[in-house]
C-alpha atoms as a PDB file:
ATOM      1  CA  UNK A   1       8.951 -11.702  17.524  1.00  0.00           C
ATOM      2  CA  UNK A   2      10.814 -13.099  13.975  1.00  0.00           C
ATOM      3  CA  UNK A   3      13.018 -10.694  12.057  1.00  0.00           C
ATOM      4  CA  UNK A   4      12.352  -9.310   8.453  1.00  0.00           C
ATOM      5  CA  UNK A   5      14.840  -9.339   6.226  1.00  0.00           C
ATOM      6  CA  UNK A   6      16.596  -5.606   6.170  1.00  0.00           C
ATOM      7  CA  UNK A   7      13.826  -4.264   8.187  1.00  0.00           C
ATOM      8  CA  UNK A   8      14.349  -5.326  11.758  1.00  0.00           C
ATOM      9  CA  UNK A   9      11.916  -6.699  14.126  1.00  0.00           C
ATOM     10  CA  UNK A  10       8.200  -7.541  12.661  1.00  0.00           C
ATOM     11  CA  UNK A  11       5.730  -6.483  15.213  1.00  0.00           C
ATOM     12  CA  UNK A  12       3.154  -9.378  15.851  1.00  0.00           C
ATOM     13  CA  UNK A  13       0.175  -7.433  14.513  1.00  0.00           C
ATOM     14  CA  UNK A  14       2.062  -7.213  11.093  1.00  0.00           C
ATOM     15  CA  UNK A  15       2.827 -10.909  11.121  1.00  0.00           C
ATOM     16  CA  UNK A  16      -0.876 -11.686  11.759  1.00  0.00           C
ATOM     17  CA  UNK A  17      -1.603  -9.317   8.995  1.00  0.00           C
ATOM     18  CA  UNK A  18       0.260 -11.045   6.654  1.00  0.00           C
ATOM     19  CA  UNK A  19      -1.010 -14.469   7.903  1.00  0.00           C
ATOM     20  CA  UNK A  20      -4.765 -13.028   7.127  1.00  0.00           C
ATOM     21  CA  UNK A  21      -3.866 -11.503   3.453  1.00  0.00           C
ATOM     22  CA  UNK A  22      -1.645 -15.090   2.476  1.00  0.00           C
ATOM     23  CA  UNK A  23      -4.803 -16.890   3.869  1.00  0.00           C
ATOM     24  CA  UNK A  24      -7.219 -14.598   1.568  1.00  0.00           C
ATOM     25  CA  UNK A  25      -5.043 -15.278  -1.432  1.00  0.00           C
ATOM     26  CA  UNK A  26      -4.970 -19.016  -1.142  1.00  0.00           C
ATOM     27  CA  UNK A  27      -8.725 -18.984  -0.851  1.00  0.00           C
ATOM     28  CA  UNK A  28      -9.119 -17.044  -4.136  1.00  0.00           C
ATOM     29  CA  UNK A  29      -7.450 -19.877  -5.752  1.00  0.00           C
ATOM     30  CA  UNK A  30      -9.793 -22.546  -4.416  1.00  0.00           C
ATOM     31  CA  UNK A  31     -13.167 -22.172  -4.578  1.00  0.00           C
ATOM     32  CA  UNK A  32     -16.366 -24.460  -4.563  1.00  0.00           C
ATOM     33  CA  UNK A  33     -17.688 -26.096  -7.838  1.00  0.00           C
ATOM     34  CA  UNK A  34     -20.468 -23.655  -9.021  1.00  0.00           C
ATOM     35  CA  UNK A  35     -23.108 -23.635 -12.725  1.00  0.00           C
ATOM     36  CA  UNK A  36     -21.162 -22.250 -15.266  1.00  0.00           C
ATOM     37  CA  UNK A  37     -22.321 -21.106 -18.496  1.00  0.00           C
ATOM     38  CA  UNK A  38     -21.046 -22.139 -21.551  1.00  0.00           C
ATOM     39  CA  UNK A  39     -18.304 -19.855 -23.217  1.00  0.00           C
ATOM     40  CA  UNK A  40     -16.113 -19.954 -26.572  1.00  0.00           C
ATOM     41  CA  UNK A  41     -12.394 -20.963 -27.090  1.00  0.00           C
ATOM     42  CA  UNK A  42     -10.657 -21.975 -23.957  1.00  0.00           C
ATOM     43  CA  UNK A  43     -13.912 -20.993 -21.523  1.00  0.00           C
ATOM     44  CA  UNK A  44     -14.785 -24.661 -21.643  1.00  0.00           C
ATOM     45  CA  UNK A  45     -11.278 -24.910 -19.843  1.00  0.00           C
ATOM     46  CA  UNK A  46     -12.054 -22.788 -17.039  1.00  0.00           C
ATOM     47  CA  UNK A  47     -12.418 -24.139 -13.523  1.00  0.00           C
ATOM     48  CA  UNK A  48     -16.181 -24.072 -12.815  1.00  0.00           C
ATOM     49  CA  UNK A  49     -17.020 -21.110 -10.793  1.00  0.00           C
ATOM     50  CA  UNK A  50     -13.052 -19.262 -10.862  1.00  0.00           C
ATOM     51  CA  UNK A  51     -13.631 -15.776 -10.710  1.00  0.00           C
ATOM     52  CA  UNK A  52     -12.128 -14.024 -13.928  1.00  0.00           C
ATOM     53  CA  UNK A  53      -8.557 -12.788 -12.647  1.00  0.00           C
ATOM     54  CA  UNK A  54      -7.687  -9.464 -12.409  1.00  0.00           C
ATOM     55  CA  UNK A  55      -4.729  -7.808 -15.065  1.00  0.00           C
ATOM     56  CA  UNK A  56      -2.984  -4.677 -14.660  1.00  0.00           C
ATOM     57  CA  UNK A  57      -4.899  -1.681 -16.123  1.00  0.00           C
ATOM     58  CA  UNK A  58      -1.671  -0.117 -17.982  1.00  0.00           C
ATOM     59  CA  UNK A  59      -0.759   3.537 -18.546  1.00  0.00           C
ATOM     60  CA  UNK A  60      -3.321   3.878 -21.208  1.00  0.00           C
ATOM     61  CA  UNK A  61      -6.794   3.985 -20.021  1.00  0.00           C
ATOM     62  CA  UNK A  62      -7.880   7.314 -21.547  1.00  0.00           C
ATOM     63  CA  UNK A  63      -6.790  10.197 -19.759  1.00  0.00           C
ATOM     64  CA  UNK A  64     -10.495  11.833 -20.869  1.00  0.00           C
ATOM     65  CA  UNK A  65     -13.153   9.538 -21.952  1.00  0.00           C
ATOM     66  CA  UNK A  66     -14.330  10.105 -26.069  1.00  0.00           C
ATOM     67  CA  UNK A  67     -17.559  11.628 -26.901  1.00  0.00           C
ATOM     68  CA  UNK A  68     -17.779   8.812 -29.403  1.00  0.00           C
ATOM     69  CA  UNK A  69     -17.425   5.642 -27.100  1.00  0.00           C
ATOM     70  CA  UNK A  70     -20.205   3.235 -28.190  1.00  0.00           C
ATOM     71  CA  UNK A  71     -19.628  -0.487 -28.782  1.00  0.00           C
ATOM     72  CA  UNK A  72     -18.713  -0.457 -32.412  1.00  0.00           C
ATOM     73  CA  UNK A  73     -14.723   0.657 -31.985  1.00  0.00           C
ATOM     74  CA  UNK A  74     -14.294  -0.093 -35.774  1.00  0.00           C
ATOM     75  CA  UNK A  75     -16.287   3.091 -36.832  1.00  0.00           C
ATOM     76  CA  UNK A  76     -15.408   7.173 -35.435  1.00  0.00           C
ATOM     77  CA  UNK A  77     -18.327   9.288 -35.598  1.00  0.00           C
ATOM     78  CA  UNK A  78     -16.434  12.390 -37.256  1.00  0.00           C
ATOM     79  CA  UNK A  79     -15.100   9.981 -40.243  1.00  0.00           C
ATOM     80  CA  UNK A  80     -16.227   7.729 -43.053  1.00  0.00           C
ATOM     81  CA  UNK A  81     -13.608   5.079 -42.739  1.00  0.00           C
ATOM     82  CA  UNK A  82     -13.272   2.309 -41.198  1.00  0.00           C
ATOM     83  CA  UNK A  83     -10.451   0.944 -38.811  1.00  0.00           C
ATOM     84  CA  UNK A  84      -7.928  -1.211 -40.518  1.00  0.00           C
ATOM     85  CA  UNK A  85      -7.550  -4.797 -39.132  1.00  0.00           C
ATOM     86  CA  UNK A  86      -9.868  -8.103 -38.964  1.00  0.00           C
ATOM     87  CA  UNK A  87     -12.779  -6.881 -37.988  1.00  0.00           C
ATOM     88  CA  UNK A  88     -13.936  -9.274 -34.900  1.00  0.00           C
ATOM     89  CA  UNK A  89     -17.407  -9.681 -33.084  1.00  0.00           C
ATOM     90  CA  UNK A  90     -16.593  -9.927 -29.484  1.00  0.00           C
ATOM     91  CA  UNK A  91     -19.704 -10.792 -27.249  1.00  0.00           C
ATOM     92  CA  UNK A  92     -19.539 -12.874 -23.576  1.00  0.00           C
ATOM     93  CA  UNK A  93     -21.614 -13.276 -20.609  1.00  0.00           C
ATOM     94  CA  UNK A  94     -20.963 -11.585 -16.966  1.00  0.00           C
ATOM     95  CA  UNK A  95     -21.726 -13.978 -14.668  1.00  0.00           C
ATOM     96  CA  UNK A  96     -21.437 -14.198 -10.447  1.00  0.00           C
ATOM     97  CA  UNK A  97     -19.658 -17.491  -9.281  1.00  0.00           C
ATOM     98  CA  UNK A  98     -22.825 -19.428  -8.970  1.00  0.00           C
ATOM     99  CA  UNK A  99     -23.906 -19.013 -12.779  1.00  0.00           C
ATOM    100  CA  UNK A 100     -26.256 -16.152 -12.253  1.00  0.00           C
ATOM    101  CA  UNK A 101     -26.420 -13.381 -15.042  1.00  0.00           C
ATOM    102  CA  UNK A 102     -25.503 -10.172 -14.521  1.00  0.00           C
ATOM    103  CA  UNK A 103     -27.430  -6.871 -15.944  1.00  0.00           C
ATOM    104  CA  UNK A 104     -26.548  -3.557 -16.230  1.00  0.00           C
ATOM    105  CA  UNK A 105     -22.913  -4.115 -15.197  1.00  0.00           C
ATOM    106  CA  UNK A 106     -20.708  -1.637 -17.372  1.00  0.00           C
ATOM    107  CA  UNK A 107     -17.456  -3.401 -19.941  1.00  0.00           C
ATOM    108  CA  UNK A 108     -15.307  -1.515 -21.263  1.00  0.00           C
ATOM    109  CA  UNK A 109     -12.647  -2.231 -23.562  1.00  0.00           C
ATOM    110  CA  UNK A 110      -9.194  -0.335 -24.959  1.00  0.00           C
ATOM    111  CA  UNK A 111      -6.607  -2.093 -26.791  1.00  0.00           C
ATOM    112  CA  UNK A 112      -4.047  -0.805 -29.530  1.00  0.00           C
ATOM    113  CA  UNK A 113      -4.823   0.024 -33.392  1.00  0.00           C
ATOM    114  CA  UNK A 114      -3.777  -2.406 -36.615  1.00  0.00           C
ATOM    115  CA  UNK A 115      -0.560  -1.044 -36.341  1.00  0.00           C
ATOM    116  CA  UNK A 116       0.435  -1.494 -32.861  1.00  0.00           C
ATOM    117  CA  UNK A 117      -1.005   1.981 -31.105  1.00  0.00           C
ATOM    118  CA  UNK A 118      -3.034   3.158 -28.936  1.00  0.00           C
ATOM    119  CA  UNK A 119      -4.954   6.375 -29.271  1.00  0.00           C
ATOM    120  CA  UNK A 120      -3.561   8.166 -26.175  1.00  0.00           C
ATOM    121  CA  UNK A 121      -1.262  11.267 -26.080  1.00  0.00           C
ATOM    122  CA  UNK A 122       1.238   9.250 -23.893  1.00  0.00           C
ATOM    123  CA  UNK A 123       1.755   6.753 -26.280  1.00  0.00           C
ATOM    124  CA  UNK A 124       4.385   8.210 -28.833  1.00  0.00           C
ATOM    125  CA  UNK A 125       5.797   5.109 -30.515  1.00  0.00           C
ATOM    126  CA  UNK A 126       7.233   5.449 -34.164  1.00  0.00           C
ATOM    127  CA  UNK A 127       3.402   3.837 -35.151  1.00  0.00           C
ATOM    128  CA  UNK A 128       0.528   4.802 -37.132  1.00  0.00           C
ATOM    129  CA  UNK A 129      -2.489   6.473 -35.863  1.00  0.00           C
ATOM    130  CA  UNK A 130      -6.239   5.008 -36.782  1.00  0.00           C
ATOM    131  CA  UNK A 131      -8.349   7.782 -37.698  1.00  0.00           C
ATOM    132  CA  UNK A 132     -10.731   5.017 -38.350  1.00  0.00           C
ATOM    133  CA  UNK A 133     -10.534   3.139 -34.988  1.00  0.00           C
ATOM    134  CA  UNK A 134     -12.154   4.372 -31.763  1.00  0.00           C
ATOM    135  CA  UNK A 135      -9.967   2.657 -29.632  1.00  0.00           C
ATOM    136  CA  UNK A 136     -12.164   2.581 -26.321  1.00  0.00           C
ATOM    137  CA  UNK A 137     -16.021   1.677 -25.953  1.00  0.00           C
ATOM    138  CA  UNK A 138     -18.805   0.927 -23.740  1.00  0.00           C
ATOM    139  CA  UNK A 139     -21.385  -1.930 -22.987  1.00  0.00           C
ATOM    140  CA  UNK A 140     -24.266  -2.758 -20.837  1.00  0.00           C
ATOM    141  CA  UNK A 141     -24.973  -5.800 -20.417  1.00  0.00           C
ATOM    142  CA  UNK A 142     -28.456  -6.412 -20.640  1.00  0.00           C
ATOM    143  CA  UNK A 143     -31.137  -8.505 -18.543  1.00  0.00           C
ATOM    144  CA  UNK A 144     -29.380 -12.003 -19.717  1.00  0.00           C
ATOM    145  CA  UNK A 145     -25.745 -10.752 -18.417  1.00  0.00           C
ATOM    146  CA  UNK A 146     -24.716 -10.210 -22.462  1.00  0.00           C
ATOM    147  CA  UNK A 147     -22.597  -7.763 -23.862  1.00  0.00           C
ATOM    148  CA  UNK A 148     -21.191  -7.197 -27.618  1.00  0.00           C
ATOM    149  CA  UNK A 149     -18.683  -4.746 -28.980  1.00  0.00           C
ATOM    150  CA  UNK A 150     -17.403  -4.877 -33.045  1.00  0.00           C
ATOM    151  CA  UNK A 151     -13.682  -4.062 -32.756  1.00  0.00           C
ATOM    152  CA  UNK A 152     -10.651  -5.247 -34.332  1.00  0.00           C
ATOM    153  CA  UNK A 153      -8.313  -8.769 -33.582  1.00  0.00           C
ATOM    154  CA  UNK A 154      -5.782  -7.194 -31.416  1.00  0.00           C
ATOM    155  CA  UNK A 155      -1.644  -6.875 -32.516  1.00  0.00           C
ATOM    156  CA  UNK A 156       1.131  -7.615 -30.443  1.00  0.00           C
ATOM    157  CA  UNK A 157       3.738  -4.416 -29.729  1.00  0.00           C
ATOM    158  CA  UNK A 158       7.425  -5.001 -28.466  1.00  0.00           C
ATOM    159  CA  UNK A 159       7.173  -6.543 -25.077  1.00  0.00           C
ATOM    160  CA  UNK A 160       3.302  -8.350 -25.515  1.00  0.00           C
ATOM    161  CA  UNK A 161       1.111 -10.659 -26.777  1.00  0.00           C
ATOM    162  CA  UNK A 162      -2.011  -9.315 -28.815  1.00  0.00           C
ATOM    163  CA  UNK A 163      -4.208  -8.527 -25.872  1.00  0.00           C
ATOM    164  CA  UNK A 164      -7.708  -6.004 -25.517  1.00  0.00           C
ATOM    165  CA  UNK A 165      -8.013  -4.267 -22.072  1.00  0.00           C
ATOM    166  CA  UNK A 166     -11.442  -5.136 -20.531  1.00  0.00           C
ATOM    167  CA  UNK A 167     -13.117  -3.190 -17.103  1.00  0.00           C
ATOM    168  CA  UNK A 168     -16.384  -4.169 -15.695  1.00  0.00           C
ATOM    169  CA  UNK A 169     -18.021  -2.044 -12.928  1.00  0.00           C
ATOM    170  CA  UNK A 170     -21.232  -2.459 -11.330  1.00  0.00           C
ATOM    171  CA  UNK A 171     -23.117  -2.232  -8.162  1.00  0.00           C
ATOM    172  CA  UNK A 172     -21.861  -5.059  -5.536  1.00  0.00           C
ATOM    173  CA  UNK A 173     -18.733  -5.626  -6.360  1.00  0.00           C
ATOM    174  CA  UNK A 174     -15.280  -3.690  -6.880  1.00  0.00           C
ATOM    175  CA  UNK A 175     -13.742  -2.700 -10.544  1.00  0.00           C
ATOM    176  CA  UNK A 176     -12.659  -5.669 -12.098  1.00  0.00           C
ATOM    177  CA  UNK A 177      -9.644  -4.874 -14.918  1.00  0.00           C
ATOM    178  CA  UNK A 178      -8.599  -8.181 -16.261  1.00  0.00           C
ATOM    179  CA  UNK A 179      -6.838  -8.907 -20.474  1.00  0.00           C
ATOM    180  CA  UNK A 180      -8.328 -10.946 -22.865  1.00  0.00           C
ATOM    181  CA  UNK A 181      -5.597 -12.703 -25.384  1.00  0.00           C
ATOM    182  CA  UNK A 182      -5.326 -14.140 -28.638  1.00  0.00           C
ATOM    183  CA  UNK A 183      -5.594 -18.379 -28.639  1.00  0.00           C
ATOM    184  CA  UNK A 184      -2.611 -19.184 -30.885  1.00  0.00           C
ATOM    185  CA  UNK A 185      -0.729 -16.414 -30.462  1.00  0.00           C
ATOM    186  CA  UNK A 186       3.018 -16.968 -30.162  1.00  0.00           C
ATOM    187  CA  UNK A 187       3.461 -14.210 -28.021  1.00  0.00           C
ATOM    188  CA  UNK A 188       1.675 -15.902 -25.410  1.00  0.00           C
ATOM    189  CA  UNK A 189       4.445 -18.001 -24.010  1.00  0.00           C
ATOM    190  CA  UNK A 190       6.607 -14.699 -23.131  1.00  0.00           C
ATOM    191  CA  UNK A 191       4.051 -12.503 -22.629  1.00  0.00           C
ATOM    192  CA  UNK A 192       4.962 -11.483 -18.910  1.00  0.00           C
ATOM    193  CA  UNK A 193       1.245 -10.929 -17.736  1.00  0.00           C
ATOM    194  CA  UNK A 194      -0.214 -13.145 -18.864  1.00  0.00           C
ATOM    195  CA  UNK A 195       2.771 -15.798 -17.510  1.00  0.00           C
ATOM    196  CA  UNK A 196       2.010 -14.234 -14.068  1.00  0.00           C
ATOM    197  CA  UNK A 197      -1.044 -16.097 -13.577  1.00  0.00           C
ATOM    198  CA  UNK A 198       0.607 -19.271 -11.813  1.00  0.00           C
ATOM    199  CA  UNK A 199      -2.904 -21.084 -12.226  1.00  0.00           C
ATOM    200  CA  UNK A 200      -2.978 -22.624 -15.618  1.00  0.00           C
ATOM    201  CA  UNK A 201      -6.846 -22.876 -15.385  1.00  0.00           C
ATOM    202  CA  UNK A 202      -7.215 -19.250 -14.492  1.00  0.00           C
ATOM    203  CA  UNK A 203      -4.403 -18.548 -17.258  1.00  0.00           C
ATOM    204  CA  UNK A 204      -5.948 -20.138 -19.768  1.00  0.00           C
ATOM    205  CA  UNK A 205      -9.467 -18.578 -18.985  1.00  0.00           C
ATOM    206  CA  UNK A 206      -8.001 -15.629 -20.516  1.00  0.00           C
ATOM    207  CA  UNK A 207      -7.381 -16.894 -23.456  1.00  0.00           C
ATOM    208  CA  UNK A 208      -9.954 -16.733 -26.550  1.00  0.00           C
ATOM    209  CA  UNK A 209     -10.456 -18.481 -29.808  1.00  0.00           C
ATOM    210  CA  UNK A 210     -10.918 -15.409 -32.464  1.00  0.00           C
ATOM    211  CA  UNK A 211     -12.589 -17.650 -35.079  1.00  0.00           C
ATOM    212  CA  UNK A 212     -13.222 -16.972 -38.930  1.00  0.00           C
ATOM    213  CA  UNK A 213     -17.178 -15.999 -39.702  1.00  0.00           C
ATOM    214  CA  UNK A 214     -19.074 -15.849 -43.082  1.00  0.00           C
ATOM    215  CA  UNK A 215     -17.800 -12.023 -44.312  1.00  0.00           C
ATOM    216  CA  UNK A 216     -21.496 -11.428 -45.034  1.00  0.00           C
ATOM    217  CA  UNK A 217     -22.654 -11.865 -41.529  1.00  0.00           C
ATOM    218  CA  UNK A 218     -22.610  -8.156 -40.254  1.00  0.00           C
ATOM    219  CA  UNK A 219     -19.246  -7.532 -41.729  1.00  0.00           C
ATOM    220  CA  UNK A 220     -17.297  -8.976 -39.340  1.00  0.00           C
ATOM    221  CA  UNK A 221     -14.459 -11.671 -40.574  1.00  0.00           C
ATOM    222  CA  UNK A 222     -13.931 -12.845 -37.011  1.00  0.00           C
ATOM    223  CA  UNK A 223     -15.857 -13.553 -33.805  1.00  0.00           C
ATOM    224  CA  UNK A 224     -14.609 -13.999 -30.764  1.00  0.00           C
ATOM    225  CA  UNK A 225     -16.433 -15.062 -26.832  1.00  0.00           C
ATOM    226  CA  UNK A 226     -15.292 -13.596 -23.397  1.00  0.00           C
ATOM    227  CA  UNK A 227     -17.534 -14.646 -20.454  1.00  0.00           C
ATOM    228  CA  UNK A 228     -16.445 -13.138 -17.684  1.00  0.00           C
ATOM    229  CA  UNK A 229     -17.084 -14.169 -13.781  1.00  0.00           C
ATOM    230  CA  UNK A 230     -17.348 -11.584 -10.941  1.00  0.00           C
ATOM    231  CA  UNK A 231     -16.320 -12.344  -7.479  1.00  0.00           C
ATOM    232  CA  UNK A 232     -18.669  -9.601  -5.624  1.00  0.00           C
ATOM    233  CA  UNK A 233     -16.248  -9.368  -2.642  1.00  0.00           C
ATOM    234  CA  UNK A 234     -13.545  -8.452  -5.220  1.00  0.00           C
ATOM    235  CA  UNK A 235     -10.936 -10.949  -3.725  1.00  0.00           C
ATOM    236  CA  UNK A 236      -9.014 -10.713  -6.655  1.00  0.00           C
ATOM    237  CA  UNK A 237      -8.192  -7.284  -6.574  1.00  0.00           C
ATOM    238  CA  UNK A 238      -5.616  -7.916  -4.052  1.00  0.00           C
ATOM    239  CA  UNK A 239      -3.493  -9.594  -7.545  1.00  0.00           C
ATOM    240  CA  UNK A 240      -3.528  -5.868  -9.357  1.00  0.00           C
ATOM    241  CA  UNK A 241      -0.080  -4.340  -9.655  1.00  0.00           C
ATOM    242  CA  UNK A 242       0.858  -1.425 -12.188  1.00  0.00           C
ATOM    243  CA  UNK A 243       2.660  -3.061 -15.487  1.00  0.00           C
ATOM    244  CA  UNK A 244       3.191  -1.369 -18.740  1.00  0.00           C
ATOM    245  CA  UNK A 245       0.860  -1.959 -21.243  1.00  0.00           C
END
C-alpha cells in the first residue's frame, strides 16, 4: 500500500490505474514515424505522424448553433456588410497518423470579432459587436481530406494570444477540439494554453503562418494552412481540461 498525500491509503487498484493512464500519456507523446503531408507555416515543423493536440473548448462554443453557419464567417446572411478585420483564407488537410486523407469529417471553427468579441450572450466585455461577422462555421472536408473557411486573422483579448477555436468530428474517432495561433504573435510566449503543451514540436504544430495574398485573389488579404492529424483512438483527449477562452 503507499500513502497519498492528504488522502490516506491508495488502494492498489487505484495505483495500477494511475500506472495505466501515465503509461497512455507517455505513449501519446511518442509515436512511430508515419507519411505526412505537406502543410503551411510551422506544419513543416511538426513531428511526422503527431496527432494534432487537443485545446480546451472554452465557455464560448455557441450555446445554439446559427441558421447562417456556412464556411464564409466574413459575410451574415441577414446583412450587406462585411466583417471588419484582414480577411484570411484558411484551408488544411485532415489526415490519420499514417498520411491517409480524411472525407466527410466535420471542422468547425469560432473565434472572437476585429475587436476582441465573441458573438455569444455570455460574453459581455466593454467590446464591439460584428454585425458583419458570423463568428462560427462549418466544413466538410471532401474526398481529398480538404477543408476551407474565409474568416478573419484572429485578435488577442486580455489574457491570450490571437487564436481561432477549431472541432473536428467524424465517424472513428472521438471530438477533437484543439487552437490554431497566430506565427509572430507576441502573445504567444504568455499565452497560458498554448505554453501548456510541454512538447515544442506539438506546440509549434499549432502555430500558423497567416501570409499576405494578391487583394484580387477572391478578396482575401491573407491566407493561412491548418492540417490537422486525427488519432482515431482519441488518445489525446485525456489532455482536455476546461480553461477560459
Amino acid at each position: 500500500m503507499m500513502r497519498d498525500s492528504g488522502a490516506g491509503i491508495v488502494p492498489r487498484a487505484l495505483r495500477e490505474r494511475r500506472r495505466a493512464l501515465g503509461a497512455i500519456i507517455a505513449s501519446a507523446l511518442v509515436l512511430p514515424p508515419a507519411v505526412w503531408a505537406r502543410g503551411g507555416g510551422a506544419a513543416e515543423s511538426r513531428r511526422s505522424g503527431a496527432p494534432t493536440p487537443a485545446q480546451a473548448e472554452g465557455p464560448f462554443y455557441p450555446r445554439e448553433l446559427p441558421l447562417d453557419r456556412d464556411n464564409d464567417l466574413t459575410r451574415v446572411s441577414t446583412t450587406a456588410a462585411q466583417a471588419r478585420g484582414d480577411i484570411t483564407d484558411l484551408s488544411g488537410l485532415v489526415l490519420d497518423v499514417s498520411g491517409k486523407p480524411l472525407a466527410g469529417v466535420q471542422v468547425e471553427i469560432w473565434q472572437v470579432n476585429a475587436f476582441g468579441r465573441y458573438h455569444h450572450p455570455a460574453d459581455t466585455r466593454d467590446r464591439p459587436l460584428d454585425p458583419g461577422f458570423q463568428g462560427y462555421g462549418q466544413a466538410l472536408t471532401d474526398d481529398q481530406g480538404r477543408y476551407r473557411f474565409r474568416t478573419i486573422r484572429p485578435v488577442a483579448y486580455t489574457g491570450r494570444a490571437p487564436h481561432i477555436h477549431v472541432a473536428l468530428t467524424g465517424r472513428g474517432f472521438r471530438r477533437l477540439t484543439t487552437q490554431l495561433y497566430v506565427a509572430g504573435a507576441p502573445e504567444n510566449a504568455r499565452d497560458f494554453l498554448l505554453g501548456s503543451i510541454a512538447d515544442r514540436a506539438l506546440r509549434e504544430s499549432l502555430i500558423v503562418a497567416f501570409e499576405k495574398r494578391s487583394a484580387a485573389d477572391g478578396g482575401a488579404s491573407l491566407a493561412a494552412r491548418f492540417d490537422i492529424v486525427l488519432a482515431q483512438d482519441g488518445r489525446f483527449s485525456l489532455f482536455t481540461a476546461v480553461h477560459p477562452a
